[in-house]
Structures are given as structure tokens and as C-alpha cells.
C-alpha atoms as a PDB file:
ATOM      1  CA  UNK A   1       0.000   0.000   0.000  1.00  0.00           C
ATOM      2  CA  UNK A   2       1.502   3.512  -1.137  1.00  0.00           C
ATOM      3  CA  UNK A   3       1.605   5.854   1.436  1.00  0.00           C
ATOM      4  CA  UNK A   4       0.304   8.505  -1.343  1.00  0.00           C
ATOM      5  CA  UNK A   5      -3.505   6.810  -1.505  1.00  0.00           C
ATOM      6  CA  UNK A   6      -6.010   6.010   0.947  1.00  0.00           C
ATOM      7  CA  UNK A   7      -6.124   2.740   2.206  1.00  0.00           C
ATOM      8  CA  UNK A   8      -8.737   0.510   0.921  1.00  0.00           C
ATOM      9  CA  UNK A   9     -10.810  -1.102   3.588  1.00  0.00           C
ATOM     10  CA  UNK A  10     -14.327  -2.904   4.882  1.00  0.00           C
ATOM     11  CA  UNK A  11     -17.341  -0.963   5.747  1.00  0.00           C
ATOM     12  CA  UNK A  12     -17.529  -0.816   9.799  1.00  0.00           C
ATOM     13  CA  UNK A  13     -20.863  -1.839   9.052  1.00  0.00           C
ATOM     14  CA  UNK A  14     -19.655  -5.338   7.813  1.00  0.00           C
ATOM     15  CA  UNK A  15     -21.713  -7.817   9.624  1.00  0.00           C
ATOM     16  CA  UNK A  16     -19.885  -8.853  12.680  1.00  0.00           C
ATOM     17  CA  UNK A  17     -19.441 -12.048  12.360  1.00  0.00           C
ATOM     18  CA  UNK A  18     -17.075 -11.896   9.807  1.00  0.00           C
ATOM     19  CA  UNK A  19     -14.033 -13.996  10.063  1.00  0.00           C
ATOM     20  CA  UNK A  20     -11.415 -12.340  12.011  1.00  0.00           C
ATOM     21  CA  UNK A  21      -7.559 -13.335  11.471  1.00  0.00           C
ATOM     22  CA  UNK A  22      -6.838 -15.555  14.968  1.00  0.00           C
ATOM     23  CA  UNK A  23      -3.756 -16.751  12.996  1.00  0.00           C
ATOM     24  CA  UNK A  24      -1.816 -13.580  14.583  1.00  0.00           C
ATOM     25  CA  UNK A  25      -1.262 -12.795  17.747  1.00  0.00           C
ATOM     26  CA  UNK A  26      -1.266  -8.749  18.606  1.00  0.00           C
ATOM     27  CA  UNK A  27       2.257  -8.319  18.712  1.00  0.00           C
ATOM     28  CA  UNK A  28       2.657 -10.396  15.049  1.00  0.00           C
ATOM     29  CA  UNK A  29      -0.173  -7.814  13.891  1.00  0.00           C
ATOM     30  CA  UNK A  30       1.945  -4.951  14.633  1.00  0.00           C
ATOM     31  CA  UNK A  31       4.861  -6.036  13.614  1.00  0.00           C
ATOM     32  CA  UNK A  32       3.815  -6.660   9.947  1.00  0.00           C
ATOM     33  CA  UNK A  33       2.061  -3.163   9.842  1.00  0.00           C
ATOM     34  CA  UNK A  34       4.949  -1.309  10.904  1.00  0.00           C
ATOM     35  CA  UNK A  35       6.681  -3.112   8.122  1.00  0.00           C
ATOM     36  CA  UNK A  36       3.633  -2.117   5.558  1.00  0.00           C
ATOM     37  CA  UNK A  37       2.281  -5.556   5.382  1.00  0.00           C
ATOM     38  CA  UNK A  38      -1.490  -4.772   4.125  1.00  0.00           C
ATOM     39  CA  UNK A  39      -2.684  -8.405   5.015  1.00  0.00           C
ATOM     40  CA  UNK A  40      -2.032  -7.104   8.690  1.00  0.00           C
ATOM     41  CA  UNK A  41      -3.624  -3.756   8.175  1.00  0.00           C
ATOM     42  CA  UNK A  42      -6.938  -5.470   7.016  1.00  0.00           C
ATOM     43  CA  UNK A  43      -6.228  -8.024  10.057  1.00  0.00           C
ATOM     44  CA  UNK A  44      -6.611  -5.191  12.403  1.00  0.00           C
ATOM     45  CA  UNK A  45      -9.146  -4.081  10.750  1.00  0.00           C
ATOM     46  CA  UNK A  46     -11.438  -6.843  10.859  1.00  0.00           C
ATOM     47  CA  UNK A  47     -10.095  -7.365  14.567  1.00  0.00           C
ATOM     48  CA  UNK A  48     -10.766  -3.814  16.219  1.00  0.00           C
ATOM     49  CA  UNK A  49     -13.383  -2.355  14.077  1.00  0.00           C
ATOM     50  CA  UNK A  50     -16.679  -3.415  15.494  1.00  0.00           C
ATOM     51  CA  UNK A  51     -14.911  -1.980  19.296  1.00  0.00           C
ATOM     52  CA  UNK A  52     -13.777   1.172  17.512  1.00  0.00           C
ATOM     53  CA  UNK A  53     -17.443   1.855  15.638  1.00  0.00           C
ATOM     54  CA  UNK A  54     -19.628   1.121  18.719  1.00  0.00           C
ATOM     55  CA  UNK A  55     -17.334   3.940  21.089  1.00  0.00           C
ATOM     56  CA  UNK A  56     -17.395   6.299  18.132  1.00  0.00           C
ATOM     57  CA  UNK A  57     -21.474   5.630  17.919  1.00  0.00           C
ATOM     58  CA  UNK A  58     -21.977   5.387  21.180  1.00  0.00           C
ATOM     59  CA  UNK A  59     -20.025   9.193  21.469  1.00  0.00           C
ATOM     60  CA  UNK A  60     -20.918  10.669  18.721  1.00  0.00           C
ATOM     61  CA  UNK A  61     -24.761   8.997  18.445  1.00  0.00           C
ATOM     62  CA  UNK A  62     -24.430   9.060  14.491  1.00  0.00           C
ATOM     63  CA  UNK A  63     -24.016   5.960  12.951  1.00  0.00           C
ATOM     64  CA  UNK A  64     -22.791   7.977   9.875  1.00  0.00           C
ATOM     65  CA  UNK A  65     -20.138   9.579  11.766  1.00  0.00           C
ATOM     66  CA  UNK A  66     -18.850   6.487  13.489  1.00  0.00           C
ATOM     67  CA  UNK A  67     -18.781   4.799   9.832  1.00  0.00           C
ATOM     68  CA  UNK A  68     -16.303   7.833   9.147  1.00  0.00           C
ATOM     69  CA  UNK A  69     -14.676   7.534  11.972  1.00  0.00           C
ATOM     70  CA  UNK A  70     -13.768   4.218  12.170  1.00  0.00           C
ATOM     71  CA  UNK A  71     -12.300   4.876   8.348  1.00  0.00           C
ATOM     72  CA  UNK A  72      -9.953   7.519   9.346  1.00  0.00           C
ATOM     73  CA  UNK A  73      -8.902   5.571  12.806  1.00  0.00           C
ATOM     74  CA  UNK A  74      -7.469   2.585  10.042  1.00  0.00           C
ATOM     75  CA  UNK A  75      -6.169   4.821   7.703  1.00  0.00           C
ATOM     76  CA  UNK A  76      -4.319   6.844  10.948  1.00  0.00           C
ATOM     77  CA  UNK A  77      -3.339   3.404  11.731  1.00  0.00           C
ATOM     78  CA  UNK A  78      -1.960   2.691   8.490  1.00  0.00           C
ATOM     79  CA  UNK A  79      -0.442   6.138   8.199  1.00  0.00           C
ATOM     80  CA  UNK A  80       0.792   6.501  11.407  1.00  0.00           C
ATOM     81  CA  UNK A  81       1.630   2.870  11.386  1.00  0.00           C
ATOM     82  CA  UNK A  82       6.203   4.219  12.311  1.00  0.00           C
ATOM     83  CA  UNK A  83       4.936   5.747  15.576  1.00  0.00           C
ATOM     84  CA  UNK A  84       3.647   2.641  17.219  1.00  0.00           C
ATOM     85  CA  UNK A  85       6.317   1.824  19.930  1.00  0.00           C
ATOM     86  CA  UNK A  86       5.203  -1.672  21.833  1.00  0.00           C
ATOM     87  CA  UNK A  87       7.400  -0.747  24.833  1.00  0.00           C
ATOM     88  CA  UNK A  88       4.679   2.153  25.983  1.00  0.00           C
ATOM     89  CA  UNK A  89       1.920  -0.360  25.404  1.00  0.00           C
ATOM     90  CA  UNK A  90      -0.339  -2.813  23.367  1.00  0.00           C
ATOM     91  CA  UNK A  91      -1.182  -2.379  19.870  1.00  0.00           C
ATOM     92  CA  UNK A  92      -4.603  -2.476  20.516  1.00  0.00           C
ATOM     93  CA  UNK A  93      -4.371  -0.096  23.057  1.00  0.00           C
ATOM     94  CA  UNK A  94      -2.619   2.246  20.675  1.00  0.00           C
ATOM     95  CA  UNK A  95      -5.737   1.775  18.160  1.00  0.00           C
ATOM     96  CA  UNK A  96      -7.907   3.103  20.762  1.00  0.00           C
ATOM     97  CA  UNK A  97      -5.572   6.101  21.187  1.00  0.00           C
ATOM     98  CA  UNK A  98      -6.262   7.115  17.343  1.00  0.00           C
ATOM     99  CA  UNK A  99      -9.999   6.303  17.776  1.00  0.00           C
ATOM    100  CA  UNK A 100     -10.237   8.710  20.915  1.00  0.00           C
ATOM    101  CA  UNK A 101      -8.685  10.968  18.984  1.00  0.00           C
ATOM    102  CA  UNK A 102     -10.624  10.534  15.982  1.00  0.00           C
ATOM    103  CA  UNK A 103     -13.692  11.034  18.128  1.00  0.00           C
ATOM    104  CA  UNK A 104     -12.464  14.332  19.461  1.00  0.00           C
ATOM    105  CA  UNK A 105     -11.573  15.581  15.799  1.00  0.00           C
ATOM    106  CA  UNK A 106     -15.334  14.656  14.715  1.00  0.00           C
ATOM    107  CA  UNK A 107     -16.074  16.425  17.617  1.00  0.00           C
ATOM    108  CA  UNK A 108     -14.799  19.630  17.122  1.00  0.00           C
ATOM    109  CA  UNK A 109     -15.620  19.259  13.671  1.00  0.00           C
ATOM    110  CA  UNK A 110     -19.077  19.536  14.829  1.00  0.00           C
ATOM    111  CA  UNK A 111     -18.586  22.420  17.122  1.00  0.00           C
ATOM    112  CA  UNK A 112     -17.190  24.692  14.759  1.00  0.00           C
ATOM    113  CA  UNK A 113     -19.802  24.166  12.526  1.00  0.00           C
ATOM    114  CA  UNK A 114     -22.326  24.935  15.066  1.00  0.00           C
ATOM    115  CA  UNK A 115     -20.181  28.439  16.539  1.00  0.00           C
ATOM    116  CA  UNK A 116     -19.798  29.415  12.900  1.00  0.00           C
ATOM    117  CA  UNK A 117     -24.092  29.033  12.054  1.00  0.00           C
ATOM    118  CA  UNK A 118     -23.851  30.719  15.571  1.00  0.00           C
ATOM    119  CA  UNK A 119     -21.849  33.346  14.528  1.00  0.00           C
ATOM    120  CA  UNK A 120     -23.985  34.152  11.498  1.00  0.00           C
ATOM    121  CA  UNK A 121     -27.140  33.743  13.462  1.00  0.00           C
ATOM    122  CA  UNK A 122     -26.066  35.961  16.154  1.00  0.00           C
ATOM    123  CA  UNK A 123     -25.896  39.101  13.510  1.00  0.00           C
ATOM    124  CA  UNK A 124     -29.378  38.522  12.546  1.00  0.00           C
ATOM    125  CA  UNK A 125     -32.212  40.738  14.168  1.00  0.00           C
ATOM    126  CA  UNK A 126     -34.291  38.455  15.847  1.00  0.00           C
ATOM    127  CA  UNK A 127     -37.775  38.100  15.273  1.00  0.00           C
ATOM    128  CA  UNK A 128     -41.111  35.492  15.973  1.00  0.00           C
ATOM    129  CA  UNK A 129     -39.722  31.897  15.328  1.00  0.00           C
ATOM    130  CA  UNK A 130     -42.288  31.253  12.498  1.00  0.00           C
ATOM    131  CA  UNK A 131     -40.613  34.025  10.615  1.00  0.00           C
ATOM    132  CA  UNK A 132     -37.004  32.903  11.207  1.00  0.00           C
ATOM    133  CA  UNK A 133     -38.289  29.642  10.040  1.00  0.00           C
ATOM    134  CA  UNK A 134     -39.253  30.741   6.790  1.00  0.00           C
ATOM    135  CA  UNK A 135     -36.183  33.560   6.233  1.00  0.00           C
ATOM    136  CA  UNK A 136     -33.442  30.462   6.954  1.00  0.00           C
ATOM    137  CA  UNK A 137     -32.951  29.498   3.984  1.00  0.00           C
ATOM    138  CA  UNK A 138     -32.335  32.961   3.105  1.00  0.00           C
ATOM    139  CA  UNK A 139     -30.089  33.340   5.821  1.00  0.00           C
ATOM    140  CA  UNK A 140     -28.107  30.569   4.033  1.00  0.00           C
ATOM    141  CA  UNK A 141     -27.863  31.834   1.045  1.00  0.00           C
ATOM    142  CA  UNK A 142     -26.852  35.239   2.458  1.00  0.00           C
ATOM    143  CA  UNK A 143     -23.796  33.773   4.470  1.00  0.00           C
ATOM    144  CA  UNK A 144     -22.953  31.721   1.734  1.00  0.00           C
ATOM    145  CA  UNK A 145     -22.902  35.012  -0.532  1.00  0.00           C
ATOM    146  CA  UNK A 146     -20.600  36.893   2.314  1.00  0.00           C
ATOM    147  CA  UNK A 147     -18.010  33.753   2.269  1.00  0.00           C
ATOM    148  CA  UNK A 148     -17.627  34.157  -1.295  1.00  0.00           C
ATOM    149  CA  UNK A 149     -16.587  37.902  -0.759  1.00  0.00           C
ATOM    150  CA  UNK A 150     -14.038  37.293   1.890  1.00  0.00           C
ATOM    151  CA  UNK A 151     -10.438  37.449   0.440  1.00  0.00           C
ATOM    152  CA  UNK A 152      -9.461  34.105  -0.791  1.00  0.00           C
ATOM    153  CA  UNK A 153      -7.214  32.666   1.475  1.00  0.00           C
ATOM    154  CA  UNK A 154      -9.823  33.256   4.509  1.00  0.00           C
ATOM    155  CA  UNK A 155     -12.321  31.835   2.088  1.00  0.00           C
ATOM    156  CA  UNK A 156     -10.306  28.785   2.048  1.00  0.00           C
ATOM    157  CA  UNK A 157     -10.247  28.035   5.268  1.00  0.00           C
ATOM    158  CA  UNK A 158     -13.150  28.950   6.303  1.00  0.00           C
ATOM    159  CA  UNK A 159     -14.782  26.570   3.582  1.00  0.00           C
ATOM    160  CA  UNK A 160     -12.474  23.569   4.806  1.00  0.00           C
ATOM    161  CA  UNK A 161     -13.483  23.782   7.928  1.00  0.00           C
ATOM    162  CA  UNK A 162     -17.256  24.131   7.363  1.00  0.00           C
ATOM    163  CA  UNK A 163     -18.052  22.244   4.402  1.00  0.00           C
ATOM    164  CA  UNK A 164     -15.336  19.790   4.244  1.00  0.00           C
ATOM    165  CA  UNK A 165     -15.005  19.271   8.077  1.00  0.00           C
ATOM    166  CA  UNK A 166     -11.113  19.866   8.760  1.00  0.00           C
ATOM    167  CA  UNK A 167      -9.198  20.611  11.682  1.00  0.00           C
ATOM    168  CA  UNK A 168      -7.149  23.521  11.160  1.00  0.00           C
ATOM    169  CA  UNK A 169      -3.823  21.188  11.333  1.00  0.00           C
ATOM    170  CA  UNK A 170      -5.429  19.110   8.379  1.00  0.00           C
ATOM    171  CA  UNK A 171      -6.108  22.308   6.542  1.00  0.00           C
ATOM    172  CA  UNK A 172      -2.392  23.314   7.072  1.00  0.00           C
ATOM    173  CA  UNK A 173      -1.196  19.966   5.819  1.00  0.00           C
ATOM    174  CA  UNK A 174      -3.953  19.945   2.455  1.00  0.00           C
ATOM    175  CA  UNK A 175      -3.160  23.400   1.372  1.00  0.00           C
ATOM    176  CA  UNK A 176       1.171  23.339   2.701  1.00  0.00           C
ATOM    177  CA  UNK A 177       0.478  26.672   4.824  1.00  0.00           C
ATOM    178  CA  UNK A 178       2.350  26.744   7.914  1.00  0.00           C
ATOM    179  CA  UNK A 179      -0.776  26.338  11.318  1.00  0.00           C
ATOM    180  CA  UNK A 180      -0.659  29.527  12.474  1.00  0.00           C
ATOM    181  CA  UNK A 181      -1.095  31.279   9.401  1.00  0.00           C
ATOM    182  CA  UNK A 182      -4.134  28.961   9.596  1.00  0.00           C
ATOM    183  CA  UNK A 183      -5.101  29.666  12.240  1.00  0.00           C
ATOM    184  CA  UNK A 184      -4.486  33.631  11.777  1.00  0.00           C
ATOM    185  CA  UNK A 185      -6.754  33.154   8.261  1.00  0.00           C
ATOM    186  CA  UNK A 186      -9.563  31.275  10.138  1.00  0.00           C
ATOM    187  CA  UNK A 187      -9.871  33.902  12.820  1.00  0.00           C
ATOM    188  CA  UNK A 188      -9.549  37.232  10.373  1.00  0.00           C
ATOM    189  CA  UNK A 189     -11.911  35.232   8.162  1.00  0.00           C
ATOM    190  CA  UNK A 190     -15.130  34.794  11.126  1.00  0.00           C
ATOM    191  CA  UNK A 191     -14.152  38.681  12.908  1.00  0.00           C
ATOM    192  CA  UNK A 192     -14.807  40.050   8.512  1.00  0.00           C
ATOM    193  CA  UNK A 193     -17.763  37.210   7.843  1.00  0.00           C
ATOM    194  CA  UNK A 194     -19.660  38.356  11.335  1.00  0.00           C
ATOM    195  CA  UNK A 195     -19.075  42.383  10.636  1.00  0.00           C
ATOM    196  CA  UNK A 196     -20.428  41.866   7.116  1.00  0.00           C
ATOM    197  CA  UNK A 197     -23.439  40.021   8.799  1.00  0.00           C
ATOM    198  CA  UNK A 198     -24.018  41.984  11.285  1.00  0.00           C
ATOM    199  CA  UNK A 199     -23.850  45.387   8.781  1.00  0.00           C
ATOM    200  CA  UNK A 200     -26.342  43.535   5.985  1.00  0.00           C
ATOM    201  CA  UNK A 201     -28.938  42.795   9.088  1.00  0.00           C
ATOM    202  CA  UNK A 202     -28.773  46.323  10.736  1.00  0.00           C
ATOM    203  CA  UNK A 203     -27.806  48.589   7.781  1.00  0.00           C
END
């Protein structure tokens, strides 16, 4: 497996009682992924996936975000398959690392979306909750018309994070730009997006 493509694996919603690979033990397991053996990757897999989907579900209470979840704990397995060190522990304690982890990205993920709809809902003039009802998807359409007039790096990030549902270290890594020039891009991008808001609902 190239480490320049995703890893190809099961849906977590395989039925669970499909065969799982007794011939290794744990440490065999980790040994062969460390030395990019896919066999053991889909081992694991098929070993640690129905654990890691039911305390992403049972966290997250979105079967559709555990499914994602439990993809991006294999391929952090996979990727991050040179940091696993058996002296500070067992290999399948090290999965469940990534998958708390994972959890906490999705997480966030969700939090920013809800400060940013927050954010824009905040600059709104508030009014009877039948008529906010009917103006939201207007209010849509008017935040998504303010994101497209920010300057383009803020747009950027701003759309990576909301849309595509990145942390701002993933954002640094997809687009090369160092974090805190992230991070400085994401915060310049909400204080301009919430003044421009705030000016279209007050005039």
C-alpha cells in the first residue's frame, strides 16, 4: 500500500461475524504493519473495528459519523503505522488512542460548525420563530454570498473547515500553509464574515 492513496478497507458496518484473522497474535499484527504488510492492516481491521465503531457511535450517536470515523482511525493506523512503539503499550491499546482521537476531531468538527451558524445567526435581528423559520434558507444563502466575498485565502479556510469538516492542522497539511497562518486566516476570516453580517442585518 503507497503511502500517497487512501487505504482501501471494509465498511464498519460489515456484519460482525465476519471472520477475524486468529492466525496472529497482537504483537505479530503490529509487527507486519509497521513493516507495511497490508494483510495485517486489514487483520486489524477486521479485529478492532466493530470496538472502535460502537465507542465512536456510542459518542458521537451518528451511525454515519462512526462509519467515518472508524475509516480515518485505520487509515491513521496505516499512516501513522512508524509511531507505534510496543514498549509504551499494546497495539490495541494504541488503536484506541487514534480512535479517541478521531472522536475528538469529529467532535470539534461539529462544534465549529455549530459556533460558525452561531456566529452568522447571532448578527441577525431576531424576530417570531415562524418568521425565522421561513427567512433560513435565506439566511443561508446570504452567508454563503458573504463567504464568497471574503479574500481568498480566509475563504479557504473557512470553507475547509465548514463544508469539508477539517481541523485547522489538516487544513495546514492539504493546502502546505504553515498552522498559524491557519489559524491567523480562520480567525480574520469569522471577525470580517460576522461584521459583514451583522452590517447587511442592521444597515
Amino acid at each position: 500500500m503507497s503511502e500517497q492513496r487512501n487505504a482501501t478497507l471494509p465498511s464498519a458496518a460489515a456484519p460482525l461475524w465476519a471472520p477475524v484473522e486468529e492466525s496472529y497474535a497482537d504483537e505479530e499484527l503490529a509487527r507486519g504493519l509497521v513493516a507495511g504488510d497490508e494483510a495485517c492492516l486489514e487483520a486489524a481491521y477486521r479485529r478492532w473495528s466493530t470496538l472502535v465503531h460502537t465507542l465512536a457511535w456510542r459518542s458521537l450517536g451518528d451511525l454515519r459519523e462512526a462509519e467515518d470515523v472508524t475509516q480515518q482511525v485505520f487509515l491513521g493506523v496505516w499512516r501513522g503505522r512508524g509511531g507505534f512503539r510496543p514498549e509504551r503499550g499494546a497495539f490495541g491499546g494504541w488503536i484506541i488512542g487514534i480512535t479517541r482521537r478521531k472522536i475528538a476531531d469529529a467532535l470539534t468538527a461539529r462544534t465549529r460548525r455549530t459556533d460558525l451558524l452561531a456566529a452568522a445567526g447571532s448578527s441577525l435581528p431576531l424576530t417570531d420563530p415562524s418568521v425565522r423559520q421561513a427567512e433560513s434558507v435565506l439566511d443561508r444563502v446570504l452567508v454563503r454570498q458573504e463567504l464568497a466575498k471574503l479574500p481568498s485565502a480566509q475563504q479557504k479556510v473557512l470553507k475547509l473547515t465548514f463544508y469539508a469538516d477539517l481541523t485547522q492542522a489538516q487544513i495546514a497539511e492539504c493546502t502546505g500553509w504553515p498552522l498559524g497562518t491557519v489559524k491567523s486566516h480562520a480567525r480574520r476570516g469569522l471577525h470580517l464574515l460576522h461584521r459583514r453580517l451583522r452590517d447587511e442585518a442592521f444597515g
